[in-house]
C-alpha atoms as a PDB file:
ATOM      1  CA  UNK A   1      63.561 -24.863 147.084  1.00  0.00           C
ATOM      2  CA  UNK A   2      64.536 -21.593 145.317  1.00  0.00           C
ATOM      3  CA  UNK A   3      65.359 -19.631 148.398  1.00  0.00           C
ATOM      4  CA  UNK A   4      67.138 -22.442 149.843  1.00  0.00           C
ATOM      5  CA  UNK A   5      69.711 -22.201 146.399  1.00  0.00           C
ATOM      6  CA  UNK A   6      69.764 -18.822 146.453  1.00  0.00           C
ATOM      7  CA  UNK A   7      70.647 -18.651 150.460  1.00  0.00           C
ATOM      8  CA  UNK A   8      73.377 -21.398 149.999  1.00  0.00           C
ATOM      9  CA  UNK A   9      75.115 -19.104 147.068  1.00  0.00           C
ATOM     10  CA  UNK A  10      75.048 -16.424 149.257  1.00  0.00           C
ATOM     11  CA  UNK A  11      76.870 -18.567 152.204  1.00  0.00           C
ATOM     12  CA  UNK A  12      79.390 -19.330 149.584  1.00  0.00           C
ATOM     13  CA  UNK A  13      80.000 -15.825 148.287  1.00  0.00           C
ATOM     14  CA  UNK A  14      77.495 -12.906 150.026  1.00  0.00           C
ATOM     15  CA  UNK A  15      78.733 -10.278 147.209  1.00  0.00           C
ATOM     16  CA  UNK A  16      77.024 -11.603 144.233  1.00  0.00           C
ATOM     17  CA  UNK A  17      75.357  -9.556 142.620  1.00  0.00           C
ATOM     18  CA  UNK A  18      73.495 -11.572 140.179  1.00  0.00           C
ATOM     19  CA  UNK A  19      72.204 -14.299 142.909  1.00  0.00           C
ATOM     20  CA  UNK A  20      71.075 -11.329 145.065  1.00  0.00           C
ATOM     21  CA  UNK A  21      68.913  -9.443 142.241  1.00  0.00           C
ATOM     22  CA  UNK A  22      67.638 -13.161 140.925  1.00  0.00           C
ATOM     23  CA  UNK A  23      66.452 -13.934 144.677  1.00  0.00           C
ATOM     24  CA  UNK A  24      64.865 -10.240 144.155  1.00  0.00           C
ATOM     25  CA  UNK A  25      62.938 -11.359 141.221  1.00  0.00           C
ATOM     26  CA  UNK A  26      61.537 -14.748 143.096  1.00  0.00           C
ATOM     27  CA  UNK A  27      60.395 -12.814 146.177  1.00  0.00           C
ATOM     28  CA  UNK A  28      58.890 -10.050 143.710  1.00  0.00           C
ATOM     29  CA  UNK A  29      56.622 -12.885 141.949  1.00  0.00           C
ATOM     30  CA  UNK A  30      55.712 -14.345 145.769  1.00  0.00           C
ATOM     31  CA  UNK A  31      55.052 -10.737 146.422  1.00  0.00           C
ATOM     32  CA  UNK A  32      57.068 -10.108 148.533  1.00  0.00           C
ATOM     33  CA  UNK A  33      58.233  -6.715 147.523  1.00  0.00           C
ATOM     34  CA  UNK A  34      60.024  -5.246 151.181  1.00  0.00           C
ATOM     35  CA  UNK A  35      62.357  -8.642 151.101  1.00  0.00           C
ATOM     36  CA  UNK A  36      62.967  -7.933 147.555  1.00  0.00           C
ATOM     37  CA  UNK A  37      63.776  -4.454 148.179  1.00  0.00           C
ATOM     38  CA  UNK A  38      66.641  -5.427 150.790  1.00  0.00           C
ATOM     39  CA  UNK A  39      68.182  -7.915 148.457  1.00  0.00           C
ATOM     40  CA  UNK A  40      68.222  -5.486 145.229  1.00  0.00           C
ATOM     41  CA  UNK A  41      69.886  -2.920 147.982  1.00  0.00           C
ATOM     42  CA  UNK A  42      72.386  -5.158 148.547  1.00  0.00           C
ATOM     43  CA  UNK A  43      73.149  -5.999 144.952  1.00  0.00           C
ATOM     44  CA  UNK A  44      73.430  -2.429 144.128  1.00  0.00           C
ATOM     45  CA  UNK A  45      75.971  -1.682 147.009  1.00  0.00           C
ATOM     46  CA  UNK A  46      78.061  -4.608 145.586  1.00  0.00           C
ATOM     47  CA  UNK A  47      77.212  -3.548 141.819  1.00  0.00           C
ATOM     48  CA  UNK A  48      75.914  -0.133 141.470  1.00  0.00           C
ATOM     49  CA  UNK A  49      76.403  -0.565 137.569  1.00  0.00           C
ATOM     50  CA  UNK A  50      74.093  -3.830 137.123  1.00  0.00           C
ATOM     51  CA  UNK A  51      71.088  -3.238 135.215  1.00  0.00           C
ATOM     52  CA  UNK A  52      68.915  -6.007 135.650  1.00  0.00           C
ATOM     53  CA  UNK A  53      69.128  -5.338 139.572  1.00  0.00           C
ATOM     54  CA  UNK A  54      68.062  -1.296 138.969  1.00  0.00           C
ATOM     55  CA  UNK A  55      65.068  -2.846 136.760  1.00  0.00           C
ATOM     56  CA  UNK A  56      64.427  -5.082 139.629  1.00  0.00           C
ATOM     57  CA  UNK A  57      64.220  -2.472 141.903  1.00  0.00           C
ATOM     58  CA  UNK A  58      62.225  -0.451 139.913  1.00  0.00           C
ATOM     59  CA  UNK A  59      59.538  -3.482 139.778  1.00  0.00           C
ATOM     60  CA  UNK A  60      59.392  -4.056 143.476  1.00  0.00           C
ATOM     61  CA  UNK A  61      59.145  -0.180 144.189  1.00  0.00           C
ATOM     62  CA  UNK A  62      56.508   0.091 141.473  1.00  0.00           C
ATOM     63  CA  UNK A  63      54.674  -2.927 143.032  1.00  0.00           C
ATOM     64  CA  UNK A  64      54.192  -0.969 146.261  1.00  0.00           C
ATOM     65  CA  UNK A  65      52.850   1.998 144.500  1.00  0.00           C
ATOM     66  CA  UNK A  66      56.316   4.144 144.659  1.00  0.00           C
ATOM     67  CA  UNK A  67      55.691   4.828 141.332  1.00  0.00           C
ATOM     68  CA  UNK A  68      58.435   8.103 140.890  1.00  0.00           C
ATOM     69  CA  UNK A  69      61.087   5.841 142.628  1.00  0.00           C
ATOM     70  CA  UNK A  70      60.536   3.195 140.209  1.00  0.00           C
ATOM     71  CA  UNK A  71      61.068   5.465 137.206  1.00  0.00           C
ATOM     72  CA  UNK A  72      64.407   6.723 138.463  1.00  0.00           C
ATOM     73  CA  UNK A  73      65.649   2.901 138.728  1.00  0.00           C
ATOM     74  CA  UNK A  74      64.401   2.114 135.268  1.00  0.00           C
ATOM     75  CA  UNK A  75      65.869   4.978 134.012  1.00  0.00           C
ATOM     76  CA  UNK A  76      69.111   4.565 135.713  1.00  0.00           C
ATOM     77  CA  UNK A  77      68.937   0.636 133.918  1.00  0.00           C
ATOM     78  CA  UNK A  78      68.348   2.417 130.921  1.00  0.00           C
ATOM     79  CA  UNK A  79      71.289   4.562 131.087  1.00  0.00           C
ATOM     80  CA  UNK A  80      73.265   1.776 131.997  1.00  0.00           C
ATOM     81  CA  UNK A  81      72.166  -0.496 129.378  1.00  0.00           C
ATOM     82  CA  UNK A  82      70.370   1.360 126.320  1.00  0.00           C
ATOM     83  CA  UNK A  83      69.620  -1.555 124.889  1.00  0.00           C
ATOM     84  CA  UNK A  84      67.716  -3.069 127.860  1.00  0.00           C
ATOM     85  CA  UNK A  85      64.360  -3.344 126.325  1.00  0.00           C
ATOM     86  CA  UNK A  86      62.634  -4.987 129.458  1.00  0.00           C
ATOM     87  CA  UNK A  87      63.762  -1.958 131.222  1.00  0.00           C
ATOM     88  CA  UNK A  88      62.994   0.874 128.751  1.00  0.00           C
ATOM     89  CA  UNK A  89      59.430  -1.326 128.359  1.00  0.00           C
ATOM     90  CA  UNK A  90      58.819  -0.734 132.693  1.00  0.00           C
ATOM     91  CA  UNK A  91      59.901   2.876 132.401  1.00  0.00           C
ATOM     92  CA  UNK A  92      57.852   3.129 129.539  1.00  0.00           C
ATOM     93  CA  UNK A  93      54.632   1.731 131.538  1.00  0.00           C
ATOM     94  CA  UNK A  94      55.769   3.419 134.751  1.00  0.00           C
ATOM     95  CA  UNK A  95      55.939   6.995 133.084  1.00  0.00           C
ATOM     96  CA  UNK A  96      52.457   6.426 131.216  1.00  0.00           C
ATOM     97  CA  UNK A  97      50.730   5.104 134.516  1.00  0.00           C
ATOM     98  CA  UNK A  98      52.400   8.467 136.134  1.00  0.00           C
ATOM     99  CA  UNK A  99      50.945  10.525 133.691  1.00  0.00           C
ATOM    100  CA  UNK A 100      47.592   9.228 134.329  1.00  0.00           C
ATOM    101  CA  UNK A 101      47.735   9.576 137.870  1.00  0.00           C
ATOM    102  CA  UNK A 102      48.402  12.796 137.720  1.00  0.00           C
ATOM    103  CA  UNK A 103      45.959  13.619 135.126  1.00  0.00           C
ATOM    104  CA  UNK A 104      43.472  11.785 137.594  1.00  0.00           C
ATOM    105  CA  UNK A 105      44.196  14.224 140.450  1.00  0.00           C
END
């Protein structure tokens, strides 16, 4: 039912932002990180200067293990939005988990 809301809005108007990185967050819970990926792509063409989408895209990239990707879109989020705390709390957890994969090599 979600995807079907989210697919008319699109219909309607295909540029917006907001709709595209919300779909993103949906398909991210279903696990479905690749078709989140395309949608948060999408978003950021339209709206390079959207945090919640970077922080998006840092979730579905850290989700498929692309850890150091992740950490530049969470930072990027940051940057856009210091006072982001859901973002700084992922890079946060993203450059701690880093660390300790690399401490584990």
């Amino acid at each position: 039912k979600a995807k079907k809301h989210f697919s008319e809005s699109f219909r309607v108007n295909p540029k917006y932002d907001r709709d595209q990185s919300n779909l993103a967050a949906f398909l991210i819970k279903q696990r479905r990180y690749s078709e989140a990926v395309k949608h948060l792509a999408d978003a950021l063409r339209v709206s390079p200067g959207y945090a919640p989408a970077h922080n998006n895209m840092g979730v579905a990239l850290e989700r498929q293990g692309k850890i150091t990707e992740a950490i530049g879109y969470y930072t990027k989020a940051c940057k856009i939005n210091p006072d982001y705390m859901t973002a700084q709390k992922n890079l946060d957890a993203a450059l701690l988990k880093q660390k300790k994969l690399a401490e584990n090599e």
